[in-house]
C-alpha atoms as a PDB file:
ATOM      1  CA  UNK A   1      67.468 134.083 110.368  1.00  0.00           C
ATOM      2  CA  UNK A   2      69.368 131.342 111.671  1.00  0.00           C
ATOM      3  CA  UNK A   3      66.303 129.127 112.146  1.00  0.00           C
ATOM      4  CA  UNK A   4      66.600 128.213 108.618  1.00  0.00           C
ATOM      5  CA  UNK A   5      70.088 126.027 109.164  1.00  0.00           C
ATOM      6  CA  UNK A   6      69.444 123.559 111.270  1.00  0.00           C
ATOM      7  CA  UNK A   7      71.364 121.046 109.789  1.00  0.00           C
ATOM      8  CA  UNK A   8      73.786 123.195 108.581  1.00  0.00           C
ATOM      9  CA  UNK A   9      73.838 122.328 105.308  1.00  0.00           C
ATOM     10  CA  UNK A  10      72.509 125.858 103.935  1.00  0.00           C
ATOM     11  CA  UNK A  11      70.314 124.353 100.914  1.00  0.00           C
ATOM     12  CA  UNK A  12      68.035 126.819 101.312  1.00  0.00           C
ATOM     13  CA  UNK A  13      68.277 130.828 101.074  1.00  0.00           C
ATOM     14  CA  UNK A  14      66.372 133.100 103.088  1.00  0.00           C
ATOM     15  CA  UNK A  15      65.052 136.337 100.782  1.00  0.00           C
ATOM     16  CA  UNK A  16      62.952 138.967 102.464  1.00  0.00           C
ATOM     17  CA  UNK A  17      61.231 142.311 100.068  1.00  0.00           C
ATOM     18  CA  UNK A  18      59.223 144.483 101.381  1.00  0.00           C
ATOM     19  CA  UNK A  19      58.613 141.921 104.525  1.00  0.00           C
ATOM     20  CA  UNK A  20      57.454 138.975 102.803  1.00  0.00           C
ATOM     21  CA  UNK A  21      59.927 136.115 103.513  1.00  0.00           C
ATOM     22  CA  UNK A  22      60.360 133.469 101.248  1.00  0.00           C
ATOM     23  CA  UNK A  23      62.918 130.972  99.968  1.00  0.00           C
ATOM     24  CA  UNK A  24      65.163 129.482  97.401  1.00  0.00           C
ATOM     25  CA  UNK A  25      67.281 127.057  96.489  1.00  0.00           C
ATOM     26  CA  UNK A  26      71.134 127.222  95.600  1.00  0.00           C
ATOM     27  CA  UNK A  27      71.071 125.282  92.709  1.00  0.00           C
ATOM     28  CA  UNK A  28      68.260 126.701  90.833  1.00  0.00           C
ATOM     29  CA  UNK A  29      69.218 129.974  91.622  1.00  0.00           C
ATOM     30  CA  UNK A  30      72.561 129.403  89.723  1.00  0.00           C
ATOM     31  CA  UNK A  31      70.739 128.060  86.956  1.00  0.00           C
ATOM     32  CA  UNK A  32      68.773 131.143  86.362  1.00  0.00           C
ATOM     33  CA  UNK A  33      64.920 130.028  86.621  1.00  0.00           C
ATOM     34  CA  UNK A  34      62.671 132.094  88.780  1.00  0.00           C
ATOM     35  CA  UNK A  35      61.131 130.065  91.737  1.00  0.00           C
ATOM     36  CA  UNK A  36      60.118 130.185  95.569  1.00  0.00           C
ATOM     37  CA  UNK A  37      58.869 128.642  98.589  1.00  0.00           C
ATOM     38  CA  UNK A  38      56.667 130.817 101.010  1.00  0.00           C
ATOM     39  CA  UNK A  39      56.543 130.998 104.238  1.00  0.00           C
ATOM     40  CA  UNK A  40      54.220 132.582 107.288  1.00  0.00           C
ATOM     41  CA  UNK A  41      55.935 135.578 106.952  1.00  0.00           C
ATOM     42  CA  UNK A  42      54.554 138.922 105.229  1.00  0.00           C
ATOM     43  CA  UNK A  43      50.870 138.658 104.885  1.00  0.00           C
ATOM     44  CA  UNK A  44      47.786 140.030 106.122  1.00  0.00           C
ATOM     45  CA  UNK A  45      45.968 136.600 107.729  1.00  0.00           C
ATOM     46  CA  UNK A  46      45.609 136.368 110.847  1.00  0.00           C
ATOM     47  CA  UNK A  47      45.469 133.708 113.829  1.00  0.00           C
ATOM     48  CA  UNK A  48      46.410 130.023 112.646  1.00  0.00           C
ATOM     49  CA  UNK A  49      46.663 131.680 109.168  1.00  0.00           C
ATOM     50  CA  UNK A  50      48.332 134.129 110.110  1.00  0.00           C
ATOM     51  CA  UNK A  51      49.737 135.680 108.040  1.00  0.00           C
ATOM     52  CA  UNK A  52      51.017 134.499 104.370  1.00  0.00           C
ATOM     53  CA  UNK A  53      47.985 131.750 103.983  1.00  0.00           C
ATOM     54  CA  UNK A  54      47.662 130.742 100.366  1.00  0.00           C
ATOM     55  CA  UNK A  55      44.477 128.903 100.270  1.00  0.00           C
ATOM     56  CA  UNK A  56      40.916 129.854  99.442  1.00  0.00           C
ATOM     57  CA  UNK A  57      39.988 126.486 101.596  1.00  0.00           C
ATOM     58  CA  UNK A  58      40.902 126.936 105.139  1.00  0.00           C
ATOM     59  CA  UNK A  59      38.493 129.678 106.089  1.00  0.00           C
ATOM     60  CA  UNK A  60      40.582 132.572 105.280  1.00  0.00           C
ATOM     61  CA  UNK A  61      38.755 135.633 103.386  1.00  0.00           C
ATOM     62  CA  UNK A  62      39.530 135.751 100.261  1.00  0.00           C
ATOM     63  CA  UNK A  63      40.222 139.401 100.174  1.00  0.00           C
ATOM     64  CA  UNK A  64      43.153 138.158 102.284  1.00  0.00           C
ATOM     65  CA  UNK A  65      44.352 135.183 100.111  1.00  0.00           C
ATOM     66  CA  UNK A  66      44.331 137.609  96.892  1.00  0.00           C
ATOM     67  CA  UNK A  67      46.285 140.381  98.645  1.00  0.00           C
ATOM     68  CA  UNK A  68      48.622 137.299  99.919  1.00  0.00           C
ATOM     69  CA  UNK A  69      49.180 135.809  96.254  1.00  0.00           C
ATOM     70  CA  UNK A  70      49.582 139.808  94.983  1.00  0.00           C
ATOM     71  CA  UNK A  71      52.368 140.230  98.075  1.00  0.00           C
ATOM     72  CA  UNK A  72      54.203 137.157  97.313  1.00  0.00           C
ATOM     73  CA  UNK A  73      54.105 137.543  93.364  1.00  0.00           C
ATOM     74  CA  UNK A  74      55.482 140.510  93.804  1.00  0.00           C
ATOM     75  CA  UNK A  75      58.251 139.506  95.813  1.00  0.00           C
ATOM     76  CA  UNK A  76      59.278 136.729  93.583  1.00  0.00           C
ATOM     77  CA  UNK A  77      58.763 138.507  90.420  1.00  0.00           C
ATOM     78  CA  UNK A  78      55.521 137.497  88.724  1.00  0.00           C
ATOM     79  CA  UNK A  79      51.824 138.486  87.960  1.00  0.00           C
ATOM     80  CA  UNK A  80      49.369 137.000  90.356  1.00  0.00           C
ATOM     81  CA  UNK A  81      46.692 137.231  88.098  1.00  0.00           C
ATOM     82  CA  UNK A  82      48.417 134.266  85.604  1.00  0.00           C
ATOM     83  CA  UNK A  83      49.340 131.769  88.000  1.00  0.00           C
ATOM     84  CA  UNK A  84      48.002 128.278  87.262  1.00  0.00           C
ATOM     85  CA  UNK A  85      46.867 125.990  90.571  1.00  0.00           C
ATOM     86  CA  UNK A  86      47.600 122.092  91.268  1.00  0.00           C
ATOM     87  CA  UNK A  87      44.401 121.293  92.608  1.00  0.00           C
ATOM     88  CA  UNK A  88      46.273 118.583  94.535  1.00  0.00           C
ATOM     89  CA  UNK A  89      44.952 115.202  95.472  1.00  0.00           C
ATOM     90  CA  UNK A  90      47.212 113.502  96.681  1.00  0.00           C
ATOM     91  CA  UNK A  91      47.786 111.508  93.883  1.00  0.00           C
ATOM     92  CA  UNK A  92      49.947 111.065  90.701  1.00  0.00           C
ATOM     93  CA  UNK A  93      48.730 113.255  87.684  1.00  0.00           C
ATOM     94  CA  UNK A  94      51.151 115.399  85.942  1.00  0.00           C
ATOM     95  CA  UNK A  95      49.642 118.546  83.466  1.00  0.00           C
ATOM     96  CA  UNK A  96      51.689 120.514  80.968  1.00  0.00           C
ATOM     97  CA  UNK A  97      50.056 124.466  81.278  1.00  0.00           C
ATOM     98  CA  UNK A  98      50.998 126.992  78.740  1.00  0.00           C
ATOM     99  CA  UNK A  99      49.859 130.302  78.037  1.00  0.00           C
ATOM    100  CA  UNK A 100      46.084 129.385  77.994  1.00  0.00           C
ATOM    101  CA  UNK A 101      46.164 128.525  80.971  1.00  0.00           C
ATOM    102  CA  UNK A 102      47.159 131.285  82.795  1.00  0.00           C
ATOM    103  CA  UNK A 103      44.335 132.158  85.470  1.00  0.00           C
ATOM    104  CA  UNK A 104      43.463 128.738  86.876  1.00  0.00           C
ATOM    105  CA  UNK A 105      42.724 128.800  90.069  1.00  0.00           C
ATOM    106  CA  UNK A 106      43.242 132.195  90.877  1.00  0.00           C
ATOM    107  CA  UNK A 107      40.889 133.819  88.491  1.00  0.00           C
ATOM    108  CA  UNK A 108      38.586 130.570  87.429  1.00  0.00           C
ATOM    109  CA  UNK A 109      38.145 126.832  88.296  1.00  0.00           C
ATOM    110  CA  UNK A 110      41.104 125.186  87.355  1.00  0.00           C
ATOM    111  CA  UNK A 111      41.289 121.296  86.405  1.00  0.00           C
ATOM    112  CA  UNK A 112      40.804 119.172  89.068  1.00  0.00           C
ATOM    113  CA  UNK A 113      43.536 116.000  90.663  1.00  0.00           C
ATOM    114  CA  UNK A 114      46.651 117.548  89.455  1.00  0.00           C
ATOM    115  CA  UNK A 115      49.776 117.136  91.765  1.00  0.00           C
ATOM    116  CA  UNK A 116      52.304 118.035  89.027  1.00  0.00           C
ATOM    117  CA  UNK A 117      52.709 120.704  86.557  1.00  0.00           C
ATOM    118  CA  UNK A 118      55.434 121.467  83.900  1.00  0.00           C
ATOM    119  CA  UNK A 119      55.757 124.185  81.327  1.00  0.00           C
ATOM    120  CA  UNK A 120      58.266 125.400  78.836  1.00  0.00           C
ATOM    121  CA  UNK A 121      56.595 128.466  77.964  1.00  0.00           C
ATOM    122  CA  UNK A 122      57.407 131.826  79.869  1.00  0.00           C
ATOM    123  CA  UNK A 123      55.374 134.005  82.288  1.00  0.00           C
ATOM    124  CA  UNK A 124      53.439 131.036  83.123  1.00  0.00           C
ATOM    125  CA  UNK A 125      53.878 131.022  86.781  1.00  0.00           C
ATOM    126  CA  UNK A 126      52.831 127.619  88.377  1.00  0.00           C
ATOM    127  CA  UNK A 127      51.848 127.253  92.057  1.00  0.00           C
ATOM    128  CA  UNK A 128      51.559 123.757  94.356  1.00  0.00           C
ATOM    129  CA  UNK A 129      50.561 124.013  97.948  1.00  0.00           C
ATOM    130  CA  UNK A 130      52.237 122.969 101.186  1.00  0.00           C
ATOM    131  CA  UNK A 131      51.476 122.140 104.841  1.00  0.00           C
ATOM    132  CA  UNK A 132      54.144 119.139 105.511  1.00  0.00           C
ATOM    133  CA  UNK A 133      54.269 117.662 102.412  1.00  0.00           C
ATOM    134  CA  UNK A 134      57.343 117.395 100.051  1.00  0.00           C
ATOM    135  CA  UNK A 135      57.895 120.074  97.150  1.00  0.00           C
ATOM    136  CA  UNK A 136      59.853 118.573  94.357  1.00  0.00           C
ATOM    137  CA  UNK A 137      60.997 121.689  91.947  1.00  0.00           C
ATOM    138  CA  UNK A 138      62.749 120.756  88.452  1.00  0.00           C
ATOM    139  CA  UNK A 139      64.780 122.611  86.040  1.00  0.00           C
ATOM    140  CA  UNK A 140      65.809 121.945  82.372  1.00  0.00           C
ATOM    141  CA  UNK A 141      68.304 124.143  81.063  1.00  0.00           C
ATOM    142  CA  UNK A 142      68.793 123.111  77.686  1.00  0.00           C
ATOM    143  CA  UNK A 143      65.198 122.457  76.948  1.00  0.00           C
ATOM    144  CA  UNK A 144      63.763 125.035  79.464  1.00  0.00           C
ATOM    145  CA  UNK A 145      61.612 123.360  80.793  1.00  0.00           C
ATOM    146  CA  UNK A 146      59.871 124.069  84.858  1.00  0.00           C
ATOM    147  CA  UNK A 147      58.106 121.376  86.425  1.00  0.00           C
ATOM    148  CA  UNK A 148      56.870 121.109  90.984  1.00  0.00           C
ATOM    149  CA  UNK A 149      55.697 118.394  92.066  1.00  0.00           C
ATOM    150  CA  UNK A 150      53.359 117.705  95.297  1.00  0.00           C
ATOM    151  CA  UNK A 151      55.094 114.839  97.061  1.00  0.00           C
ATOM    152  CA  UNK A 152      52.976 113.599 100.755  1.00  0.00           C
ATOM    153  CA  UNK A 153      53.541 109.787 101.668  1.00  0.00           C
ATOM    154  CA  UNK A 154      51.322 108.889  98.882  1.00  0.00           C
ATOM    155  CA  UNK A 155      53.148 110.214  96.102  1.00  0.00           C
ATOM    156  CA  UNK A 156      56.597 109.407  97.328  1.00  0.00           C
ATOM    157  CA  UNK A 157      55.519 105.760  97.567  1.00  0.00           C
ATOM    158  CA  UNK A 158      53.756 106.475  94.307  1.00  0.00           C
ATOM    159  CA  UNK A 159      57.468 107.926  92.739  1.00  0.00           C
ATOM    160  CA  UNK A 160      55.569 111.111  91.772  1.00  0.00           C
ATOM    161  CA  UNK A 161      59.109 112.566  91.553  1.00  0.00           C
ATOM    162  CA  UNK A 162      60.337 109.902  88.685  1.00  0.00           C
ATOM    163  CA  UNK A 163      57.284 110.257  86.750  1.00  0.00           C
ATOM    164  CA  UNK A 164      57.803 113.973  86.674  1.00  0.00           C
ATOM    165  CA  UNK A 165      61.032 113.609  85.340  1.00  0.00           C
ATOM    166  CA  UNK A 166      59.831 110.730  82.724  1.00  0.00           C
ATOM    167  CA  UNK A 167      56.750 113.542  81.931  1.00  0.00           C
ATOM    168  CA  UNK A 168      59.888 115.430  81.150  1.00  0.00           C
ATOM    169  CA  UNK A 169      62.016 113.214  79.378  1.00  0.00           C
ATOM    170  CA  UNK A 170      58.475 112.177  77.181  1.00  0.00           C
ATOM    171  CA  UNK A 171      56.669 115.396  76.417  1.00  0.00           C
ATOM    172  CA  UNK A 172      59.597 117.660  76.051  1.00  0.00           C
ATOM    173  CA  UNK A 173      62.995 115.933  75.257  1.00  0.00           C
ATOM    174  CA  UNK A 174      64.099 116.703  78.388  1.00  0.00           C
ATOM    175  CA  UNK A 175      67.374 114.281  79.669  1.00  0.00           C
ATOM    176  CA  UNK A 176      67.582 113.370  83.420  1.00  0.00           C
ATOM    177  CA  UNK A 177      71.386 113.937  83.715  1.00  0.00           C
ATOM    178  CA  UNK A 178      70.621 117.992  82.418  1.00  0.00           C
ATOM    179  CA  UNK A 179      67.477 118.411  85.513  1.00  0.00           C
ATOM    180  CA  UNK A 180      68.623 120.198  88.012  1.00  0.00           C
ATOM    181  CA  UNK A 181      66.235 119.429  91.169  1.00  0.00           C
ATOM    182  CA  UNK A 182      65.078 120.729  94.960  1.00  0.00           C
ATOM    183  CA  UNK A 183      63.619 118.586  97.894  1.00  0.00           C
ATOM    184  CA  UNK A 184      62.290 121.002  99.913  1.00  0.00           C
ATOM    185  CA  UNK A 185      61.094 122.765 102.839  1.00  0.00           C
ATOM    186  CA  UNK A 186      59.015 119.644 104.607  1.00  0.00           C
ATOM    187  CA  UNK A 187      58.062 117.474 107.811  1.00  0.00           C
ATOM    188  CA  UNK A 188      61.507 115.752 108.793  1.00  0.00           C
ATOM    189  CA  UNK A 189      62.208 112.467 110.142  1.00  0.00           C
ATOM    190  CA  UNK A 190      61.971 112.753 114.101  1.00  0.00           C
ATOM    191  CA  UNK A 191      58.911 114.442 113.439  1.00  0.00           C
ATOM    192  CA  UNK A 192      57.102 112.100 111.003  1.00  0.00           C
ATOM    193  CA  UNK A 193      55.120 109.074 112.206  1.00  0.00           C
ATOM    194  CA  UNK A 194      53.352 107.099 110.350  1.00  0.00           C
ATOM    195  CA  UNK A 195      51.592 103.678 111.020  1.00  0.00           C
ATOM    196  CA  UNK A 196      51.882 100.452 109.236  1.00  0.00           C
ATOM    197  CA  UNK A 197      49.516 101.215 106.306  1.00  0.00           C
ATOM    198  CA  UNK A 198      52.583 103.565 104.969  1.00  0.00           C
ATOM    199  CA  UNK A 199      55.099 101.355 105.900  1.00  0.00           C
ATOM    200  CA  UNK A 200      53.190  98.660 103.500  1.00  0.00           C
ATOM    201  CA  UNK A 201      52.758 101.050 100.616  1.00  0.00           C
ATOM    202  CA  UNK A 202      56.776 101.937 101.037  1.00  0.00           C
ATOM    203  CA  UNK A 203      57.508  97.962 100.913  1.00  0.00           C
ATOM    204  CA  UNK A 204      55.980  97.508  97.739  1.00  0.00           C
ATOM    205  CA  UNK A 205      57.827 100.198  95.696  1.00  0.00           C
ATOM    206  CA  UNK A 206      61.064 100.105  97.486  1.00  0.00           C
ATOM    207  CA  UNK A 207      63.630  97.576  97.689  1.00  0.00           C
ATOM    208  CA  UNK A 208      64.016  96.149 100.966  1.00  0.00           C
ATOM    209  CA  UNK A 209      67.571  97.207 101.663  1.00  0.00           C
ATOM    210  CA  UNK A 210      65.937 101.028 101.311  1.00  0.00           C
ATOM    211  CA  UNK A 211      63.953 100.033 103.772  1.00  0.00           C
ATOM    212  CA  UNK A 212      65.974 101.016 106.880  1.00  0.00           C
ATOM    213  CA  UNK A 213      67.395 104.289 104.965  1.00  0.00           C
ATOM    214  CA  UNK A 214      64.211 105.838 104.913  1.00  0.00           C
ATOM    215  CA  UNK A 215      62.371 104.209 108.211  1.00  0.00           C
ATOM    216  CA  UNK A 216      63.253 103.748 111.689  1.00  0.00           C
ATOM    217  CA  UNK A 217      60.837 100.909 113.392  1.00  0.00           C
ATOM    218  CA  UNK A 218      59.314 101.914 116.750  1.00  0.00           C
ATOM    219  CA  UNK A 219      57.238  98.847 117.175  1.00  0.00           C
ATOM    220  CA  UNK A 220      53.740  98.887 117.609  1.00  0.00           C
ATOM    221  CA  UNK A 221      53.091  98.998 114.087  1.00  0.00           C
ATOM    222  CA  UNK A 222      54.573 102.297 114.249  1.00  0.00           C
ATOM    223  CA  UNK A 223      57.249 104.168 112.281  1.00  0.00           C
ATOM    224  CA  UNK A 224      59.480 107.474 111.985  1.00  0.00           C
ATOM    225  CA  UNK A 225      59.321 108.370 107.743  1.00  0.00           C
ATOM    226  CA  UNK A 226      62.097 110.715 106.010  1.00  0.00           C
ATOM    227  CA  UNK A 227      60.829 111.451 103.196  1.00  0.00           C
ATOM    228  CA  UNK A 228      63.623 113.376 102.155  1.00  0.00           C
ATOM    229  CA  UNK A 229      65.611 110.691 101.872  1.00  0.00           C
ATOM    230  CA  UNK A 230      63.010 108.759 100.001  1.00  0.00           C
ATOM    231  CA  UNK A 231      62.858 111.357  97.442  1.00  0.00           C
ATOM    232  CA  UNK A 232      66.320 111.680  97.015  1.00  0.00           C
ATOM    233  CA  UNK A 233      66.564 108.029  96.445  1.00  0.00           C
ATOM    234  CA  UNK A 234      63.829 108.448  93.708  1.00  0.00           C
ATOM    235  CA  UNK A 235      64.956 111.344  92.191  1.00  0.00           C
ATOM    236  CA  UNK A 236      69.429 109.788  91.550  1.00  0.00           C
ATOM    237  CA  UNK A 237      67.653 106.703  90.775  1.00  0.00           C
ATOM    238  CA  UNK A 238      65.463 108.585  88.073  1.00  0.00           C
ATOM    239  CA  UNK A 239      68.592 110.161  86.306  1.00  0.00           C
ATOM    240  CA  UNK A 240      69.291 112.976  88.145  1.00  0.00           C
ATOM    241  CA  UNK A 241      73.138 113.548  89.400  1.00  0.00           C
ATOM    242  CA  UNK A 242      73.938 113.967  93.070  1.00  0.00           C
ATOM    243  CA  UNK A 243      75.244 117.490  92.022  1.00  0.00           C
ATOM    244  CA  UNK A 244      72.259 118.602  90.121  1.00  0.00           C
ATOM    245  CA  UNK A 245      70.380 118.018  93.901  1.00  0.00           C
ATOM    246  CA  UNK A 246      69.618 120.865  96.410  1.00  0.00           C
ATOM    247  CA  UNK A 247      68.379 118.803  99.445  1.00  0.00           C
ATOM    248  CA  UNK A 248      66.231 120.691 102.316  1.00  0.00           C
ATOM    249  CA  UNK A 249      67.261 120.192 105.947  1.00  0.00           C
ATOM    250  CA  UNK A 250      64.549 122.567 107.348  1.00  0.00           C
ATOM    251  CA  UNK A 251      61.884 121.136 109.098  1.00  0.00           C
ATOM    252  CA  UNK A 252      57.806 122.955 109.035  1.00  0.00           C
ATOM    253  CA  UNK A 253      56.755 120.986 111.992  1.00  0.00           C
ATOM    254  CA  UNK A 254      59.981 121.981 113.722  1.00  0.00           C
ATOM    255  CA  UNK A 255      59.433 125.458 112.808  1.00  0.00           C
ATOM    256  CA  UNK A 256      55.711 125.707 112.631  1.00  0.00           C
ATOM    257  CA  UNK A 257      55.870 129.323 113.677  1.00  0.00           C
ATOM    258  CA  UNK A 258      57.936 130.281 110.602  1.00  0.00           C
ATOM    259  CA  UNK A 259      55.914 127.707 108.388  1.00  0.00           C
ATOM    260  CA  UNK A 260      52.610 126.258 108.029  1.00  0.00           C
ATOM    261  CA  UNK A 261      52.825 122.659 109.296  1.00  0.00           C
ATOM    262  CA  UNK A 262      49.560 120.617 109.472  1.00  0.00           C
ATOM    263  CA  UNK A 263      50.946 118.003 111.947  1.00  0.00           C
ATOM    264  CA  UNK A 264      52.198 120.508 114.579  1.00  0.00           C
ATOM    265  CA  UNK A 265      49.039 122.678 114.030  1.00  0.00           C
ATOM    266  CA  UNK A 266      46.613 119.821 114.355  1.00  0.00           C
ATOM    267  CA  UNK A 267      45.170 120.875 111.389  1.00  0.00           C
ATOM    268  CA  UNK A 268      44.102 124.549 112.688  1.00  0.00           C
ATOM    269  CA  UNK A 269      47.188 126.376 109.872  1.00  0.00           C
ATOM    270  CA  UNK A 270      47.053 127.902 106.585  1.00  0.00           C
ATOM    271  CA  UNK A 271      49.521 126.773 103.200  1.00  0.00           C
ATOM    272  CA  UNK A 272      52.517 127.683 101.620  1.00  0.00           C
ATOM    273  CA  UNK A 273      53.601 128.118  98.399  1.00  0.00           C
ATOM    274  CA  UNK A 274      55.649 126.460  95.763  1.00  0.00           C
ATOM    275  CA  UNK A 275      55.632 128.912  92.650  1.00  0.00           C
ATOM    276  CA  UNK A 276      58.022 128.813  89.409  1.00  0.00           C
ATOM    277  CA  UNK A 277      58.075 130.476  86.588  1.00  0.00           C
ATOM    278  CA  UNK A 278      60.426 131.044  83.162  1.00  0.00           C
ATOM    279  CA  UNK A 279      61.547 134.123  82.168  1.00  0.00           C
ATOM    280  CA  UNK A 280      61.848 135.464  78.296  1.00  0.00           C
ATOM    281  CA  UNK A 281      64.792 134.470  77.046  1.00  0.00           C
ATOM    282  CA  UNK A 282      67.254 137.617  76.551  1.00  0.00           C
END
């Protein structure tokens, strides 16, 4: 699957069982703490969901969407039936889940305008959704602690990703320099314009030397946004060390037939899937 390098800079790792596709990251892999990233491949949707949709909201049965989460939990190594959703807005609101909680949004309403989650408790698999946006995936290994976080322009300008770790630092003891964190799978630079509106947002919570790092100026009021490198900026300047740092370099609207991208599809696509989840300690 070479599609997946096409930067070159393998941060990411394909893994394939039983023909559902889905991927990793080097870092967090090392570290031990069970996580993936879907991606179109190994479900039973069909058309523009076709086939590994994860959403009971884009007009997919849900017959399908339960048999995709059972697929894909099984591939990664958890039970479907205990995942807790985001319920994602768009927004900044971070939730620590425990045990209780298992169930939300897969089995019962789960609560509302979350874009974060964090646990330290195992078998509590978490799950944020994806079309284009950014997945941010943490890692505490002295305090085990798992946190995602749902990063679109509005919570990148919004520093969703420092807040997470500061949620971390605050409710669990956690200590930026120990995090080990993913940027991942999400619409690149070349393919990401965005108007002045986002520009403005970006000017107000960046300095203005950052400015050119993360946008290139078209004119017109218009703009190409990395958002990668936006998050990375947030993330070192939050704590966490350049080594601790897997950094994506594959693209969903260049590979919208791989992965769900809501830009390339117009809006006519299913999601993906963030999920993570701690093990028992041995």
């Amino acid at each position: 699957m070479d599609w997946i390098y096409a930067n070159n800079n393998h941060s990411t790792i394909v893994n394939e069982k039983d023909g559902v596709v889905y991927l990793t990251f080097p870092k967090l892999v090392k570290a031990g703490v069970r996580h993936g990233f879907s991606t179109r491949m190994g479900g039973v949707s069909e058309g523009n969901l076709g086939t590994m949709n994860l959403s009971f909201t884009r007009g997919d049965g849900d017959e399908n969407v339960r048999e995709n989460f059972r697929r894909i939990a099984d591939a990664i190594g958890f039970h479907a039936e205990d995942l807790v959703f985001s319920s994602q807005v768009h927004e900044t609101r971070l939730r620590k889940v425990t045990a209780a909680d298992r169930g939300e949004g897969i089995l019962r309403e789960t609560v509302p305008g979350i874009d974060g989650l964090a646990t330290d408790e195992a078998r509590v698999p978490m799950y944020t959704s994806y079309a284009d946006c950014v997945p941010l995936l943490f890692f505490d290994p002295e305090k085990r602690v798992a946190a995602m976080a749902h990063s679109g322009w509005r919570g990148t300008a919004a520093r969703i990703g420092a807040k997470m770790i500061h949620f971390m630092e605050e409710e669990y003891g956690s200590r930026a320099e120990n995090i080990i964190a993913a940027i991942g799978p999400s619409i690149c630079r070349k393919c990401y314009e965005v108007s002045e509106d986002v520009a403005q947002a970006f000017r107000k919570t960046f300095l203005p030397e950052q400015f050119p790092e993360i946008f290139d100026e078209k004119g017109g009021g218009k703009y190409q946004l990395d958002l990668w490198e936006a998050n990375r900026i947030i993330l070192t300047e939050a704590g966490i060390l350049p080594e601790h740092l897997d950094i994506t370099d594959l693209c969903t609207c260049c590979n919208h037939d791989k992965l769900f991208s809501h830009r390339a599809s117009h809006g006519r696509r299913g999601n993906m899937g963030c999920f993570m989840c701690l093990d028992e300690e041995e």
